[in-house]
Each structure stands twice: as C-alpha cells, then as structure tokens.
C-alpha atoms as a PDB file:
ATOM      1  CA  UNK A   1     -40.645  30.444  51.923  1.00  0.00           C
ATOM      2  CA  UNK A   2     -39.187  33.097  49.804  1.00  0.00           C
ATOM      3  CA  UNK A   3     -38.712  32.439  46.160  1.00  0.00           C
ATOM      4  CA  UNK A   4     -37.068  34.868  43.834  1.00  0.00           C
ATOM      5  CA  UNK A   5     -39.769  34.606  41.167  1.00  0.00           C
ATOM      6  CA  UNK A   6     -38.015  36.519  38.069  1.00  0.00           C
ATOM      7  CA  UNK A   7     -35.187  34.416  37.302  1.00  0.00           C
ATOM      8  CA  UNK A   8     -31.928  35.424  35.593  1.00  0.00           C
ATOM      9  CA  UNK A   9     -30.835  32.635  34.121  1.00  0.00           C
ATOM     10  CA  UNK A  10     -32.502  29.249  33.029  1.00  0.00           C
ATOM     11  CA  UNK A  11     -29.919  27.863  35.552  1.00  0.00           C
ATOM     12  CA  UNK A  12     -31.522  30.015  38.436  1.00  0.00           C
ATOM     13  CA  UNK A  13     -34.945  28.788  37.576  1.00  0.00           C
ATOM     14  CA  UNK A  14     -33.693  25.331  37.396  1.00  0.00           C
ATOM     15  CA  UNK A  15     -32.425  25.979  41.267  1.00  0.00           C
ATOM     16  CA  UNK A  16     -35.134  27.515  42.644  1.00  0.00           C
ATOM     17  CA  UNK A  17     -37.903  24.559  41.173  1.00  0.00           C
ATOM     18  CA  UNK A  18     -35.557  21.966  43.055  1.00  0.00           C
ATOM     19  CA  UNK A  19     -35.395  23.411  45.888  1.00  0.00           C
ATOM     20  CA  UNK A  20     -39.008  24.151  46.306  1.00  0.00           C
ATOM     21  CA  UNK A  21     -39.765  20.830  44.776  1.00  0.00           C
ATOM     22  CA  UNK A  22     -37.227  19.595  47.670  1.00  0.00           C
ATOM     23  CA  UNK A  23     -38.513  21.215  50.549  1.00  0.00           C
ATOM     24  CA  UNK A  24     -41.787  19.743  49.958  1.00  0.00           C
ATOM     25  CA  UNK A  25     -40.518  16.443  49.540  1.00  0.00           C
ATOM     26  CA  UNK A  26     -38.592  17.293  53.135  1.00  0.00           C
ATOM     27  CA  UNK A  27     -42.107  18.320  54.384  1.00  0.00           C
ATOM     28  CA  UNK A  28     -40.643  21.744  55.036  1.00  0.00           C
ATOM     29  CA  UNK A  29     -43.175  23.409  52.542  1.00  0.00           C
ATOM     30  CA  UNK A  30     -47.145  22.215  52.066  1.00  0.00           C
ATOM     31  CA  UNK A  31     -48.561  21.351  49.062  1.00  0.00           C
ATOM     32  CA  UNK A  32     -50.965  24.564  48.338  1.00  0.00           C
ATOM     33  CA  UNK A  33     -48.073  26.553  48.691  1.00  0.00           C
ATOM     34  CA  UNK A  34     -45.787  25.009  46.371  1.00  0.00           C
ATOM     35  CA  UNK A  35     -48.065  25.002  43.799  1.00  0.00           C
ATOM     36  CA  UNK A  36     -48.619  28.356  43.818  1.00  0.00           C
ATOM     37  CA  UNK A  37     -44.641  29.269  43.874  1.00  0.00           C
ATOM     38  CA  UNK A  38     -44.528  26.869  40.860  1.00  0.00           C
ATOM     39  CA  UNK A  39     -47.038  28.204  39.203  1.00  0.00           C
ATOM     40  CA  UNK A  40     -45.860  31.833  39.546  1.00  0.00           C
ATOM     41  CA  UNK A  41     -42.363  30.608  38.401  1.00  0.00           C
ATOM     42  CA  UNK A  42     -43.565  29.285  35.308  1.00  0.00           C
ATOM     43  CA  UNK A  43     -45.771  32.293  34.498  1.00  0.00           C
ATOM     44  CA  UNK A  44     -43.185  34.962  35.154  1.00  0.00           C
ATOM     45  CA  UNK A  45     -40.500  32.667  33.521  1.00  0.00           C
ATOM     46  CA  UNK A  46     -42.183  30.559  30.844  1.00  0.00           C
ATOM     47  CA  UNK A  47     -39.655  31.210  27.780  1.00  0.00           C
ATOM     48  CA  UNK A  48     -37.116  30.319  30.229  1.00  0.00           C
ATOM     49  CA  UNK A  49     -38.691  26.874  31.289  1.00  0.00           C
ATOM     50  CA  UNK A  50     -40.490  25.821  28.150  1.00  0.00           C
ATOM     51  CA  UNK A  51     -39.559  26.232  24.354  1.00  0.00           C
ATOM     52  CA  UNK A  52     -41.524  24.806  21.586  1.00  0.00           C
ATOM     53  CA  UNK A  53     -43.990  23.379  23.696  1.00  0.00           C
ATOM     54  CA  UNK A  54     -41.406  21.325  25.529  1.00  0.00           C
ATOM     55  CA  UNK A  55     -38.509  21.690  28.708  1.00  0.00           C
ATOM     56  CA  UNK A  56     -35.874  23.474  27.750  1.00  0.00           C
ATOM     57  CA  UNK A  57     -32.679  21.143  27.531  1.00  0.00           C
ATOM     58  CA  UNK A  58     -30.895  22.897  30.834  1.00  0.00           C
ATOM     59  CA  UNK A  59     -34.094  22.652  32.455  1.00  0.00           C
ATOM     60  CA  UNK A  60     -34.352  19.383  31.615  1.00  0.00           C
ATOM     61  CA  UNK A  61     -30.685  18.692  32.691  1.00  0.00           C
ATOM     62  CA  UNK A  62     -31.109  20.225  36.288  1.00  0.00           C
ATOM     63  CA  UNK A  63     -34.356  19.375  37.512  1.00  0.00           C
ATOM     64  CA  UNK A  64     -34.252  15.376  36.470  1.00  0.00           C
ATOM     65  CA  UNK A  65     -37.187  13.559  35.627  1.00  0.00           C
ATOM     66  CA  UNK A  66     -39.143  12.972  38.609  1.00  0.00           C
ATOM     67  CA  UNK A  67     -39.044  17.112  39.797  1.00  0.00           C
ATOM     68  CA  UNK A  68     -40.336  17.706  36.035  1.00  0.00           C
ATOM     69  CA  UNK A  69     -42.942  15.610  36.097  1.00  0.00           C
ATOM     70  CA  UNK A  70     -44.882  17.175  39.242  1.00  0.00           C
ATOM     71  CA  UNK A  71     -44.179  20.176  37.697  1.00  0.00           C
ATOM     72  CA  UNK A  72     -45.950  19.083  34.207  1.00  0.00           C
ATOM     73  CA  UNK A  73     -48.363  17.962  36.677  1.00  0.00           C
ATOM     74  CA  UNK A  74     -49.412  21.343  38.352  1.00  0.00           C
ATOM     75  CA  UNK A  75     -48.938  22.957  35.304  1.00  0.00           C
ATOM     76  CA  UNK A  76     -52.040  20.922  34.006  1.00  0.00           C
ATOM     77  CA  UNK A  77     -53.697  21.749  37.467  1.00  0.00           C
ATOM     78  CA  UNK A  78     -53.726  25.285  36.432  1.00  0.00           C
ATOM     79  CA  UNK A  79     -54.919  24.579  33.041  1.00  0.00           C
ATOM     80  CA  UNK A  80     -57.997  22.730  34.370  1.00  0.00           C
ATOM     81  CA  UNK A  81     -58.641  25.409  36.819  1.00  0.00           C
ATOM     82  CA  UNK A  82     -58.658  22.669  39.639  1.00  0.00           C
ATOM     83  CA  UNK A  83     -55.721  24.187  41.378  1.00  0.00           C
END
C-alpha cells in the first residue's frame, strides 16, 4: 500500500492513519506492515501528530479513540525496540 508519508496538513495525516488503520481492520493490509507505515508517519510527521507530549486536538478529532490507541500502542512498540 502506498502511503504519502510527509503530510501537508494535520488533516492529511489524520486521513492517511485511518485509512491504514482501516485497511488493516478490513484485513486488506498485515500487521508488520502497518506498523511500519505508522511508524514512519509519526517520525516524518511528529510535530504534526503530537504536541506537548500529547495528540494534537485535530488529530484527536479525526482519528477517534480506538484508531489512537493502537497507534499509542505501536508507538510504545518502537520505543521498546520490540517492533
């Protein structure tokens, strides 16, 4: 899957995280690879995703809850090197 990974707008980034976060849930993208995309999104685009240590609020808006939280989740993947 291709992925634009440097985003113009906070609303872009918002877009592409759902719809890879989507596709996986559709089964139409595995696991290893999402995590990678995400992973690449938030390290080309972290002042876009993430301002004082937390989501940004149109981030927050557009992704919802559940999306955020596996992303939070393979964020701390990558932290722990188990990824």
């Amino acid at each position: 899957m291709e992925v634009k990974l440097f985003q113009r707008t906070q609303r872009d980034l918002a877009a592409s995280i759902n719809e890879l976060i989507d596709k996986y849930w559709q089964d139409e993208l595995d696991e290893p690879q999402m995590i990678k995309l995400i992973q690449k999104l938030y390290a080309i685009n972290e002042s876009k995703m993430v301002k004082n240590g937390k989501y940004t609020t149109i981030i927050r808006q557009q992704c919802g809850k559940k999306r955020l939280d596996i992303v939070s989740c393979i964020l701390e993947l990558k932290e722990k090197d188990i990824g």
